[in-house]
PDB file of N, CA and C in Angstrom:
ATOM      1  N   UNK A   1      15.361 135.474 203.011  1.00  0.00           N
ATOM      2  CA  UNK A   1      16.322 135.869 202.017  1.00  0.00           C
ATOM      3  C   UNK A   1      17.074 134.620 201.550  1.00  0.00           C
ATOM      4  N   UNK A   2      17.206 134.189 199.904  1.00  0.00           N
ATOM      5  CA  UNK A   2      17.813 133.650 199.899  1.00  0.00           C
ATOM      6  C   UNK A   2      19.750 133.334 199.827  1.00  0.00           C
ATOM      7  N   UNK A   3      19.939 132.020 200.336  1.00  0.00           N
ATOM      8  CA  UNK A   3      21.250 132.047 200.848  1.00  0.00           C
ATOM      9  C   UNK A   3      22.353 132.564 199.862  1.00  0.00           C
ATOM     10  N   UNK A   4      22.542 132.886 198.735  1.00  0.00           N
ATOM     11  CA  UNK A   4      23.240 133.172 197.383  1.00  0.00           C
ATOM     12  C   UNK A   4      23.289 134.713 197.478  1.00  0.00           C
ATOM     13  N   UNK A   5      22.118 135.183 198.091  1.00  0.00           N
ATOM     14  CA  UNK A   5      22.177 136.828 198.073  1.00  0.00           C
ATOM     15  C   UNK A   5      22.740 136.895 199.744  1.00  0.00           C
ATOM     16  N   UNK A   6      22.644 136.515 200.636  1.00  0.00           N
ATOM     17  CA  UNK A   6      22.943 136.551 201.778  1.00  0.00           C
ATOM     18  C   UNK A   6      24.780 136.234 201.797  1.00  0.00           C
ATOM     19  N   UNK A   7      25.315 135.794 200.947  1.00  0.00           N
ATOM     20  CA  UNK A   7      26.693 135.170 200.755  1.00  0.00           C
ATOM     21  C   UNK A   7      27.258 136.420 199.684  1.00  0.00           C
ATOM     22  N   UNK A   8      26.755 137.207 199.004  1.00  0.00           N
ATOM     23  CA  UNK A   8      26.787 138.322 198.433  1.00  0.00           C
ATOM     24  C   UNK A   8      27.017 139.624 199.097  1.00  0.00           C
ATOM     25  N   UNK A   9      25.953 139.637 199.945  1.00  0.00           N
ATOM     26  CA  UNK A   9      25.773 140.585 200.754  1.00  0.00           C
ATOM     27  C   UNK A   9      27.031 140.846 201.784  1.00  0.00           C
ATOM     28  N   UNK A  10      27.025 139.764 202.460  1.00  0.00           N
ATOM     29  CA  UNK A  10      28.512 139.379 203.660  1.00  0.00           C
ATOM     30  C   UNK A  10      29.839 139.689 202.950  1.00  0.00           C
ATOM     31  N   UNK A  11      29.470 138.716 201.572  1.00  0.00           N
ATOM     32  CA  UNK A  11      30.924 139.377 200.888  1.00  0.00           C
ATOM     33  C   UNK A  11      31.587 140.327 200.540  1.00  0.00           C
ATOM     34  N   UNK A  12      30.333 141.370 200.217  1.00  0.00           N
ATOM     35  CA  UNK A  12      30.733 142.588 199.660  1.00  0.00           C
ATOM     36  C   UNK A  12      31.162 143.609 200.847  1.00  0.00           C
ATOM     37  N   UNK A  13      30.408 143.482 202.124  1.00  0.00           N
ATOM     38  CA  UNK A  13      30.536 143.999 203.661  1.00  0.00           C
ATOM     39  C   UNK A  13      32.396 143.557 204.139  1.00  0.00           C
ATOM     40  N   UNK A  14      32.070 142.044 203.923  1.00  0.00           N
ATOM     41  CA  UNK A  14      33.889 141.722 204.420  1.00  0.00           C
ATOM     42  C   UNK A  14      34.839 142.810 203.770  1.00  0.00           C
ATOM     43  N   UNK A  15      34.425 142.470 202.171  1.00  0.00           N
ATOM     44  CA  UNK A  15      35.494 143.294 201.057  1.00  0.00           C
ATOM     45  C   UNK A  15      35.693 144.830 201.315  1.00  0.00           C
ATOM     46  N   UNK A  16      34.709 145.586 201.064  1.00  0.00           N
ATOM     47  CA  UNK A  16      34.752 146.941 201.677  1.00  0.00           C
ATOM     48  C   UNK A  16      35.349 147.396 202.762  1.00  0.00           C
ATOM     49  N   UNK A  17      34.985 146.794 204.160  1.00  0.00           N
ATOM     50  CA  UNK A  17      35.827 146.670 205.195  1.00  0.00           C
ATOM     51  C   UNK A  17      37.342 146.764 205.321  1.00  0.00           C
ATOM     52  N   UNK A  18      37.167 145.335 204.884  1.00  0.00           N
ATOM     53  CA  UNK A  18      39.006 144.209 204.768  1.00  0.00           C
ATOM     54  C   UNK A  18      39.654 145.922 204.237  1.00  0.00           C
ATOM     55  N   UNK A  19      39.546 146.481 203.078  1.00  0.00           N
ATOM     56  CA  UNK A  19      39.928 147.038 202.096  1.00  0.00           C
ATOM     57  C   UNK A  19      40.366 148.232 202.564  1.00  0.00           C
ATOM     58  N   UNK A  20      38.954 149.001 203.568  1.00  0.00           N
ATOM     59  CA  UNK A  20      39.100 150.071 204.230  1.00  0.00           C
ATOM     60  C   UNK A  20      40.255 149.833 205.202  1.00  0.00           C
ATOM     61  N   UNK A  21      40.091 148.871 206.113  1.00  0.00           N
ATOM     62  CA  UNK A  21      41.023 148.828 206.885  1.00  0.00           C
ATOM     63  C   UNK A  21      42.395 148.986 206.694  1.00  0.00           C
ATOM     64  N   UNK A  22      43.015 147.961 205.345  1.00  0.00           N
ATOM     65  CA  UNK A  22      44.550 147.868 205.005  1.00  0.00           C
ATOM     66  C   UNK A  22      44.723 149.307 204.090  1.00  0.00           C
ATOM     67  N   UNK A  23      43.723 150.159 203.754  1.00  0.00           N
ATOM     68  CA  UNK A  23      44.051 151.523 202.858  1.00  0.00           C
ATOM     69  C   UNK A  23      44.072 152.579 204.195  1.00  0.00           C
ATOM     70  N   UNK A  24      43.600 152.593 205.073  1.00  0.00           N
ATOM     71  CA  UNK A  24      43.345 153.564 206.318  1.00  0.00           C
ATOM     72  C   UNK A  24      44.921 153.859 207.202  1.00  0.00           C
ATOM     73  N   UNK A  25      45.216 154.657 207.107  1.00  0.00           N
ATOM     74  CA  UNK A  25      46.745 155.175 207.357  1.00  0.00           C
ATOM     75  C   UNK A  25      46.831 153.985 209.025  1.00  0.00           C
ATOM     76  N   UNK A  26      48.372 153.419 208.713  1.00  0.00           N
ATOM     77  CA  UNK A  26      48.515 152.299 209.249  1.00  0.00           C
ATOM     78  C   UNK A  26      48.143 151.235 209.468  1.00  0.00           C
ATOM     79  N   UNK A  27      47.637 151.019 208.394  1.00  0.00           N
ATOM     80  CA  UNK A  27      46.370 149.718 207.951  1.00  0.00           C
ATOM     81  C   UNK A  27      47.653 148.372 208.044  1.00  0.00           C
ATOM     82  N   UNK A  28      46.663 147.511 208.401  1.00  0.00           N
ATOM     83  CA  UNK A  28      47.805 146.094 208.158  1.00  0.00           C
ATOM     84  C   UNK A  28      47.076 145.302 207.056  1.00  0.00           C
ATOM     85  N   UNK A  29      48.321 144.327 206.690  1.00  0.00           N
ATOM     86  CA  UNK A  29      47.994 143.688 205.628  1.00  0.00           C
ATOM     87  C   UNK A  29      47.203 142.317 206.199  1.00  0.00           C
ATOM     88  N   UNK A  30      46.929 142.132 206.962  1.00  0.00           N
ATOM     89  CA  UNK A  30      45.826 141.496 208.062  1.00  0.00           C
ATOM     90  C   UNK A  30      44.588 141.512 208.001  1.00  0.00           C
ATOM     91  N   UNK A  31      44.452 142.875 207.624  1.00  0.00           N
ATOM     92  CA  UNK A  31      43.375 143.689 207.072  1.00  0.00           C
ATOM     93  C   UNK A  31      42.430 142.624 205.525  1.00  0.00           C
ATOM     94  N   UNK A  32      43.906 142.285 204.762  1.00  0.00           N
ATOM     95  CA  UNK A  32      43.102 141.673 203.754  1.00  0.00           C
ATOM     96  C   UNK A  32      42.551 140.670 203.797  1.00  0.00           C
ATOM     97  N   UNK A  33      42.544 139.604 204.840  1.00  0.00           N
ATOM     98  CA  UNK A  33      42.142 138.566 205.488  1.00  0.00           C
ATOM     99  C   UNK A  33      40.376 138.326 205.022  1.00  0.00           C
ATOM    100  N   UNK A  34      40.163 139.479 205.659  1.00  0.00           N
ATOM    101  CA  UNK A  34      38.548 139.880 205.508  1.00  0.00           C
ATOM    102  C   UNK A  34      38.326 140.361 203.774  1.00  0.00           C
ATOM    103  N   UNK A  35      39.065 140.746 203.528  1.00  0.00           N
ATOM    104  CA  UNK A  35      38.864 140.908 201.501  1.00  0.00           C
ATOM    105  C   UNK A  35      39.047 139.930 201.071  1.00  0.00           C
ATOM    106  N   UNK A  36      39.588 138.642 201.768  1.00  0.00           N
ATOM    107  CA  UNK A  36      39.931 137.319 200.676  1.00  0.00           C
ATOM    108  C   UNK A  36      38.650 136.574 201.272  1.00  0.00           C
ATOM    109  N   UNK A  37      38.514 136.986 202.310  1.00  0.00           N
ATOM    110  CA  UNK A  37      37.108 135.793 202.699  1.00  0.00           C
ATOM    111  C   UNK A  37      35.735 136.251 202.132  1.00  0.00           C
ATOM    112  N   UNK A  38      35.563 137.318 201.964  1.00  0.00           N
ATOM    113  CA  UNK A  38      34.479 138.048 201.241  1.00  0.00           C
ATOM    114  C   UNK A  38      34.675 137.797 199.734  1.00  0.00           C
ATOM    115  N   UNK A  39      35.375 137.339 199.176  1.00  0.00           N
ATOM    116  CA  UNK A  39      35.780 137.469 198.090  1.00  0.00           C
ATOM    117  C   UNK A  39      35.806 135.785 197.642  1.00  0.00           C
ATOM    118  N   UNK A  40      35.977 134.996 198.674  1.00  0.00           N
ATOM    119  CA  UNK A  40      35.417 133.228 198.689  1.00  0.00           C
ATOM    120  C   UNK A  40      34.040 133.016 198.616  1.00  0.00           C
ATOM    121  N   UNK A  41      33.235 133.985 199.753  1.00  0.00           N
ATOM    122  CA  UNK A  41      32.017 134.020 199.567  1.00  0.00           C
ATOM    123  C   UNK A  41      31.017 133.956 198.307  1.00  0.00           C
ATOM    124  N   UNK A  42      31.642 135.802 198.040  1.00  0.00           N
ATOM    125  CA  UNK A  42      31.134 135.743 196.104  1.00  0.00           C
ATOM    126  C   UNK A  42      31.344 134.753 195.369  1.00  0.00           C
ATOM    127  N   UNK A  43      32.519 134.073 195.151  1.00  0.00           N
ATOM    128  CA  UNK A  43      32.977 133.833 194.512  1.00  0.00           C
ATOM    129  C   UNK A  43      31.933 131.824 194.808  1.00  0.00           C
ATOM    130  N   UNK A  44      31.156 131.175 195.965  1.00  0.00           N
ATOM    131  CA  UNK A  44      30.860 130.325 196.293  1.00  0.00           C
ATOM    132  C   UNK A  44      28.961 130.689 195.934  1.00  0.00           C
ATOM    133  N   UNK A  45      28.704 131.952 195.790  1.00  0.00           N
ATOM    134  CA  UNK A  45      27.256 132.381 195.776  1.00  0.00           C
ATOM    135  C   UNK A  45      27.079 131.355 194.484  1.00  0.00           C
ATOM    136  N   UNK A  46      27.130 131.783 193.256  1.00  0.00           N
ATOM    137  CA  UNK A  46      26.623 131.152 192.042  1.00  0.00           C
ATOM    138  C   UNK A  46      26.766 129.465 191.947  1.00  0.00           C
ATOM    139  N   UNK A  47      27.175 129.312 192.547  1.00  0.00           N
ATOM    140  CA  UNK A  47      26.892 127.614 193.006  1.00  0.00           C
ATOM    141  C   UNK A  47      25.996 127.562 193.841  1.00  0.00           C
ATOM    142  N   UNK A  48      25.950 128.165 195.060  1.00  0.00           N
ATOM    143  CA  UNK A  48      24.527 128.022 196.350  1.00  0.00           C
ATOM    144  C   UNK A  48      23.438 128.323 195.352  1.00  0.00           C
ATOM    145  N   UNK A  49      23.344 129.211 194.370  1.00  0.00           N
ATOM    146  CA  UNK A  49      22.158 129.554 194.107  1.00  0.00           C
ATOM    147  C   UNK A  49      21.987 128.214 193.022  1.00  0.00           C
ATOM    148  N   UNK A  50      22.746 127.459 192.290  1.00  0.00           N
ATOM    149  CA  UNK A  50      22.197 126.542 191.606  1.00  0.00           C
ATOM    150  C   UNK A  50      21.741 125.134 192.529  1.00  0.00           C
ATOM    151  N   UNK A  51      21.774 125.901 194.056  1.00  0.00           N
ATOM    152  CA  UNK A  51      21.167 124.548 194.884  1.00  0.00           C
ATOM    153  C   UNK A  51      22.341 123.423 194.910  1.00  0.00           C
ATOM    154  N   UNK A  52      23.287 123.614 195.213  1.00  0.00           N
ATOM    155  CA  UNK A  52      24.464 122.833 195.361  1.00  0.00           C
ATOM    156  C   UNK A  52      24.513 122.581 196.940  1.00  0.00           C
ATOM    157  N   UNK A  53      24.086 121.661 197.310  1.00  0.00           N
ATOM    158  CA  UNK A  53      24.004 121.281 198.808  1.00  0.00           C
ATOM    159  C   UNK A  53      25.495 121.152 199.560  1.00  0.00           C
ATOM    160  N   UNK A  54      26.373 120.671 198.897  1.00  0.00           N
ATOM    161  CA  UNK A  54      27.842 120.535 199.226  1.00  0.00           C
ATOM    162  C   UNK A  54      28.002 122.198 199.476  1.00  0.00           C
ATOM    163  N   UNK A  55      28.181 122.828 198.815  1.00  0.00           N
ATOM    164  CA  UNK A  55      28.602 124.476 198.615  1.00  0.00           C
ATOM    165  C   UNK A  55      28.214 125.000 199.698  1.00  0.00           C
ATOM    166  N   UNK A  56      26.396 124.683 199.761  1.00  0.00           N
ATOM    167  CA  UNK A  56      26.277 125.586 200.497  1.00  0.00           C
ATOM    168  C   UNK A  56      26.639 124.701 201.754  1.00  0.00           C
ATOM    169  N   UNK A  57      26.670 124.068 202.529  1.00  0.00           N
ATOM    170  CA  UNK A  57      26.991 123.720 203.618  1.00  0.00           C
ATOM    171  C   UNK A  57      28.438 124.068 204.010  1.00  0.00           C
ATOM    172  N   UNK A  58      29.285 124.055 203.047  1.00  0.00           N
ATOM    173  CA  UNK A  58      30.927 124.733 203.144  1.00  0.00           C
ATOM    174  C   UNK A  58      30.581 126.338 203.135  1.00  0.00           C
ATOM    175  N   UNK A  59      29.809 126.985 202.517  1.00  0.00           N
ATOM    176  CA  UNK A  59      29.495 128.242 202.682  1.00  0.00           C
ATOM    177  C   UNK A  59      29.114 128.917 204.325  1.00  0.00           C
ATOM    178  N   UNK A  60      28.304 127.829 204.689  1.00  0.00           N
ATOM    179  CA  UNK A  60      28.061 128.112 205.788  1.00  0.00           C
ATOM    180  C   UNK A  60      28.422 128.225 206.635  1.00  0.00           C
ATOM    181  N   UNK A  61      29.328 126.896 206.733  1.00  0.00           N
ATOM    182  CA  UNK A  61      30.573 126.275 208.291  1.00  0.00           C
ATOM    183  C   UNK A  61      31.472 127.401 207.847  1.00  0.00           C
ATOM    184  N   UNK A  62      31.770 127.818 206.491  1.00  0.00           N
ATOM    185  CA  UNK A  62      32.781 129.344 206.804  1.00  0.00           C
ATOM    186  C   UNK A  62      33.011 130.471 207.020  1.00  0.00           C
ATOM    187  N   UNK A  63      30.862 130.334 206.841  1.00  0.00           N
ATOM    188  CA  UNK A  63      30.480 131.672 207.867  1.00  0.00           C
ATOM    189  C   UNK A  63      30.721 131.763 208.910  1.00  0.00           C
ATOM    190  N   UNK A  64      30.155 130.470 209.644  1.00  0.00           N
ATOM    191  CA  UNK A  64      30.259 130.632 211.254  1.00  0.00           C
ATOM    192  C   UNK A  64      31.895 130.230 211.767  1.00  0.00           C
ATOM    193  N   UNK A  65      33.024 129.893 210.669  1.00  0.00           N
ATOM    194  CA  UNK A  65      33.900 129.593 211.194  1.00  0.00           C
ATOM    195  C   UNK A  65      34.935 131.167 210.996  1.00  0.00           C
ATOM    196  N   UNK A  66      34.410 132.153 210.230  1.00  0.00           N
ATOM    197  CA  UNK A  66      34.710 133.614 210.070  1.00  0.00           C
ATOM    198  C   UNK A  66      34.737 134.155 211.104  1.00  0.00           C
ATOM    199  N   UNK A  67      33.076 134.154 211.230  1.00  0.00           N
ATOM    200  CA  UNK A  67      32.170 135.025 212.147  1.00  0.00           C
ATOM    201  C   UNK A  67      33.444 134.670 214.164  1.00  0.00           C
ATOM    202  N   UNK A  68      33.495 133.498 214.664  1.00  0.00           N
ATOM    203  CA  UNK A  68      34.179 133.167 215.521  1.00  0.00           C
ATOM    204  C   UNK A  68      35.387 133.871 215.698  1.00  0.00           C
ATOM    205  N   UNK A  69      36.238 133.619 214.285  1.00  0.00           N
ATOM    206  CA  UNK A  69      37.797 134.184 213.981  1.00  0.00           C
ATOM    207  C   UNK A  69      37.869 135.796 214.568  1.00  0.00           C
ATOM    208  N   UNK A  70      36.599 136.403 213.955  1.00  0.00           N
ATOM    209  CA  UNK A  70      36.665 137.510 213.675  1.00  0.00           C
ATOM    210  C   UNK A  70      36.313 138.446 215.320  1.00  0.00           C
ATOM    211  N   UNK A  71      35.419 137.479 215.807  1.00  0.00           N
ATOM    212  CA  UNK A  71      35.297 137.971 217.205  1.00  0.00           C
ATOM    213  C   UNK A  71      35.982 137.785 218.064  1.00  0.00           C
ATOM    214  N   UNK A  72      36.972 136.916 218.152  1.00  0.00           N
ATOM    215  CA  UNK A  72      37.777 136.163 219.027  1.00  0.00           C
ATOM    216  C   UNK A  72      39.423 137.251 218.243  1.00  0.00           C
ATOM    217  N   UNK A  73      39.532 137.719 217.534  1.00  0.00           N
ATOM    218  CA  UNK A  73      40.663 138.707 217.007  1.00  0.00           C
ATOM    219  C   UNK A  73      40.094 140.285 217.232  1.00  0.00           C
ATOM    220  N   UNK A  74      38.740 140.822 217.160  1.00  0.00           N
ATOM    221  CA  UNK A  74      38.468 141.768 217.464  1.00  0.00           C
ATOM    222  C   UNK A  74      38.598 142.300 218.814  1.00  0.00           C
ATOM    223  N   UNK A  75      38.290 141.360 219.822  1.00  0.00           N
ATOM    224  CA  UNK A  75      38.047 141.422 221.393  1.00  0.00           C
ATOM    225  C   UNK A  75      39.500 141.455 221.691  1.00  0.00           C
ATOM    226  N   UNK A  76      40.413 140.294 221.169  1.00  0.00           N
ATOM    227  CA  UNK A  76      42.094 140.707 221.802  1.00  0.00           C
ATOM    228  C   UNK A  76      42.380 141.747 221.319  1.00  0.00           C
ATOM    229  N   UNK A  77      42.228 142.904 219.807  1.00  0.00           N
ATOM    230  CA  UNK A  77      43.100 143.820 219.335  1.00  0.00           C
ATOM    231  C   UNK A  77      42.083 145.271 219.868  1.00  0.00           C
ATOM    232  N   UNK A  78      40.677 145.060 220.638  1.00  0.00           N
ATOM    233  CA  UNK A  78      39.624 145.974 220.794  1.00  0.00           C
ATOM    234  C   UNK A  78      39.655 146.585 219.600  1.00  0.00           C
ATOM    235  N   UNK A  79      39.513 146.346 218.498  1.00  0.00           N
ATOM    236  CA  UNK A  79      39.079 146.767 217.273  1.00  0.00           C
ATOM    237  C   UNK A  79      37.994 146.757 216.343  1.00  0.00           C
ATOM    238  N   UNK A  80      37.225 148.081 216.636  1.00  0.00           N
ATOM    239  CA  UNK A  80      35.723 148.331 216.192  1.00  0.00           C
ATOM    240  C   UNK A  80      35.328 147.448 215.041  1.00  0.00           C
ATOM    241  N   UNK A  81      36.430 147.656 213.904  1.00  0.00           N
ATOM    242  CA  UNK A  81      36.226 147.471 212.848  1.00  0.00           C
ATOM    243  C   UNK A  81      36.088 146.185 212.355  1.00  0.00           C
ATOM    244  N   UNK A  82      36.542 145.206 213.250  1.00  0.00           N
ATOM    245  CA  UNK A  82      36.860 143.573 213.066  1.00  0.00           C
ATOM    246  C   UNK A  82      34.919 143.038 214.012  1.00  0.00           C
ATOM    247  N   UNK A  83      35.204 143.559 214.967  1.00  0.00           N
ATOM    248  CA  UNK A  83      33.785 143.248 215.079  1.00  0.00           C
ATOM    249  C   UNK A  83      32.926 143.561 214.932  1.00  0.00           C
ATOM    250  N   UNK A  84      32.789 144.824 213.656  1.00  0.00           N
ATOM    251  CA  UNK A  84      31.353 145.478 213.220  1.00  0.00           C
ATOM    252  C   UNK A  84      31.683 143.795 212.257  1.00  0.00           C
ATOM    253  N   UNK A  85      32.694 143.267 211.548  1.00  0.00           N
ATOM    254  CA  UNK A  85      32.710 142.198 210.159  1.00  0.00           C
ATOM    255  C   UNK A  85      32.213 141.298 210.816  1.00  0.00           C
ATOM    256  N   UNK A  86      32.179 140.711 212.178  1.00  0.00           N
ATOM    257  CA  UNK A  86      32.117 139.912 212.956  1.00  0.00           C
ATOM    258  C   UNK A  86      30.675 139.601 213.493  1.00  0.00           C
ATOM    259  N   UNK A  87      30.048 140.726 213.841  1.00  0.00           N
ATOM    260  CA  UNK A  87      28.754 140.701 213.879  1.00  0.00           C
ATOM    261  C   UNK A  87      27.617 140.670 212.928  1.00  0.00           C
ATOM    262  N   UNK A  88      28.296 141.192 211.341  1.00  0.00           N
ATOM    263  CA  UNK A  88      27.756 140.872 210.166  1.00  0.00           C
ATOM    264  C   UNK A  88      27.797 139.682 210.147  1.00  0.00           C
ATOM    265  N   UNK A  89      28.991 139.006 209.672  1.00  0.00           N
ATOM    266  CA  UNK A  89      28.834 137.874 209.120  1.00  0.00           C
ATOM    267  C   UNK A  89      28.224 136.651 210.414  1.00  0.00           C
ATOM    268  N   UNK A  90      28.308 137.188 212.039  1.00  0.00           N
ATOM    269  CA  UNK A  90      27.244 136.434 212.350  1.00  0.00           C
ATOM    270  C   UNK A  90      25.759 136.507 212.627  1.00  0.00           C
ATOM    271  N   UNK A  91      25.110 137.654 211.543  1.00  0.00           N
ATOM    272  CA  UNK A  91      24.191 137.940 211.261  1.00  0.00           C
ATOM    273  C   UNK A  91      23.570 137.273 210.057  1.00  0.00           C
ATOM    274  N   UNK A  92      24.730 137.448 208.991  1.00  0.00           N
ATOM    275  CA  UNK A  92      24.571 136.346 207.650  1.00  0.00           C
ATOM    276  C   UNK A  92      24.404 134.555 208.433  1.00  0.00           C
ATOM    277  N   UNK A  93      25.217 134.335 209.300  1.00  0.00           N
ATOM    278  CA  UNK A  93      25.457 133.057 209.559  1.00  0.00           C
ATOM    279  C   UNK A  93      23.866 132.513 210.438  1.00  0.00           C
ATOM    280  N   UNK A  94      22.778 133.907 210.879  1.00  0.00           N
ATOM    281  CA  UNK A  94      21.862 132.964 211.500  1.00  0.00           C
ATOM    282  C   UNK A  94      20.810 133.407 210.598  1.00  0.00           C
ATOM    283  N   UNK A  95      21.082 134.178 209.401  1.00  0.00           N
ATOM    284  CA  UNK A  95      20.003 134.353 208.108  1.00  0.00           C
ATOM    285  C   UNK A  95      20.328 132.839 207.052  1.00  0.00           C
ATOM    286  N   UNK A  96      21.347 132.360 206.944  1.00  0.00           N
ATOM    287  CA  UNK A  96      21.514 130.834 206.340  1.00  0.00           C
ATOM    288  C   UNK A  96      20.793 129.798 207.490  1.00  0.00           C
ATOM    289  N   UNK A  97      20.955 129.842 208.492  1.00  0.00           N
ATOM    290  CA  UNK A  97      20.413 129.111 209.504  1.00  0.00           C
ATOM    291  C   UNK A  97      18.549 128.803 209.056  1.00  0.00           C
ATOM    292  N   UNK A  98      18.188 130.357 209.012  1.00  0.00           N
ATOM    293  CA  UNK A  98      16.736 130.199 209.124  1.00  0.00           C
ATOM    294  C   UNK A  98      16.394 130.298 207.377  1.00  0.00           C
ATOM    295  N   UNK A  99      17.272 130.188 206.566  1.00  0.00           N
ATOM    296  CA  UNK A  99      16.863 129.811 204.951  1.00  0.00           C
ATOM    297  C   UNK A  99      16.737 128.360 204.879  1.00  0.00           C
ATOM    298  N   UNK A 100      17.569 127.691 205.523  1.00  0.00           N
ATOM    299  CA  UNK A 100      18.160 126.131 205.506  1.00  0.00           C
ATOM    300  C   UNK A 100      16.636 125.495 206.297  1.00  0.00           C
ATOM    301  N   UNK A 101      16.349 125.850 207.280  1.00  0.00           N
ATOM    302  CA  UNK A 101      15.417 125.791 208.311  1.00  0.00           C
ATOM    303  C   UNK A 101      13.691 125.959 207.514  1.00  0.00           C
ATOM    304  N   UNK A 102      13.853 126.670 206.734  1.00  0.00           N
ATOM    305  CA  UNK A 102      12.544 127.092 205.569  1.00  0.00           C
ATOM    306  C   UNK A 102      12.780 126.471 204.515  1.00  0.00           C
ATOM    307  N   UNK A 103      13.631 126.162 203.675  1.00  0.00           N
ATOM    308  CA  UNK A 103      13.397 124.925 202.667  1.00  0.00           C
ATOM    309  C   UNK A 103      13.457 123.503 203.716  1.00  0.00           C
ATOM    310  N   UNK A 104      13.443 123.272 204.530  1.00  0.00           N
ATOM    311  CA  UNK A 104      13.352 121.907 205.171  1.00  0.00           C
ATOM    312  C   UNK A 104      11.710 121.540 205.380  1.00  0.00           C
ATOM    313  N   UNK A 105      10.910 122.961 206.220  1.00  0.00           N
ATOM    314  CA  UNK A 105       9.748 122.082 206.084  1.00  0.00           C
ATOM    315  C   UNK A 105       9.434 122.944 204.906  1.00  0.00           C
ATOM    316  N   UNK A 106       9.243 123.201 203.673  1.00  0.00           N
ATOM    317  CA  UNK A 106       8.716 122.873 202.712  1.00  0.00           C
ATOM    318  C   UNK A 106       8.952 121.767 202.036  1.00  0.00           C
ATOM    319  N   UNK A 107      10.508 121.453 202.229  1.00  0.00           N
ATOM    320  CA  UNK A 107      10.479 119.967 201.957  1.00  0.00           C
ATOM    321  C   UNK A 107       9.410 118.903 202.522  1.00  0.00           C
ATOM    322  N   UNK A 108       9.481 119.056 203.393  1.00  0.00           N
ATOM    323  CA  UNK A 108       8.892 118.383 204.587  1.00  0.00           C
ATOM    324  C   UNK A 108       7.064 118.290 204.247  1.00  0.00           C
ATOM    325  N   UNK A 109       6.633 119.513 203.439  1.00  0.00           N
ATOM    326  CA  UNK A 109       5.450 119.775 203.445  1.00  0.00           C
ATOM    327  C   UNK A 109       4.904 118.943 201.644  1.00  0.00           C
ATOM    328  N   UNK A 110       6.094 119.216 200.883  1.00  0.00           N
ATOM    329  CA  UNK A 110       5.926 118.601 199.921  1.00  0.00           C
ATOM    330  C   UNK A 110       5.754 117.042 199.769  1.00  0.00           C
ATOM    331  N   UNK A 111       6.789 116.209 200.756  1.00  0.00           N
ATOM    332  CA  UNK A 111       6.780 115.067 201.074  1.00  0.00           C
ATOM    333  C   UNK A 111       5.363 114.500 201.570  1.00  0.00           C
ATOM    334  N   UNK A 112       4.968 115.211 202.565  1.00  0.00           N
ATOM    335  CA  UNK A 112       3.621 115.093 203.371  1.00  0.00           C
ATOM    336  C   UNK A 112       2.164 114.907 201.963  1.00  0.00           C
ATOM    337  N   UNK A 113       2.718 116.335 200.895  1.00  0.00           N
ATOM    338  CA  UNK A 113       1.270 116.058 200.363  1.00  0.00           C
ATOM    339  C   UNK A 113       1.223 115.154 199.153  1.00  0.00           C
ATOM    340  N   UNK A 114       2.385 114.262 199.067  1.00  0.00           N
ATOM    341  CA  UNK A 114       2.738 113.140 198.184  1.00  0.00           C
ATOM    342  C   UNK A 114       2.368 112.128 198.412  1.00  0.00           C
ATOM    343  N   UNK A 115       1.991 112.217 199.876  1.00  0.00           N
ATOM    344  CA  UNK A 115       1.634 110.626 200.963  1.00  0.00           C
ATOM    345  C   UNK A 115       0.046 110.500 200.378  1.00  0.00           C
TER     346      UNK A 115
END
């Protein structure tokens, strides 16, 4: 999958969430945390997809620097809902892993049949 739809995907999961959570009777505004980071995501896709190597590498480190936040706040508050976002986005974070990992050796393969 590529990484632009994978940064889409996470985003729209954070947003829905984030959203549900702070609208759900006694919701905190904590809650929106996860709607603003889903909402960086989208908002970082249409650059990854024009192959912006900077982007996506900041896309990424803020997956896996989410994905951490989100598990490490779910486990102190035991809150389902922070680590269903938590296990998404470190699901997105090892689907960029193995996109990054597949344009390398095609790089790699292109280089080779240039030799």
């Amino acid at each position: 999958m590529k990484s632009y739809l994978i940064l889409i995907i996470n985003g729209l999961v954070l947003m829905a969430i984030g959203t549900y959570g702070y609208l759900m009777p006694g919701g905190s505004p904590t809650s929106l945390i996860a709607t603003v980071s889903g909402f960086v995501m989208i908002v970082l896709s249409p650059m990854v997809k024009k192959e912006n190597a900077l982007v996506a590498h900041i896309a990424v480190g803020f997956t896996g620097l989410i994905s951490v936040l989100f598990y490490i706040v779910g486990f102190l508050r035991s809150n389902s809902l922070i680590l269903v976002m938590a296990s998404v986005t470190l699901i997105a974070l090892v689907l960029h892993i193995v996109d990054f990992l597949k344009r390398k050796r095609e790089r790699e393969r292109v280089d080779i049949s240039k030799s």
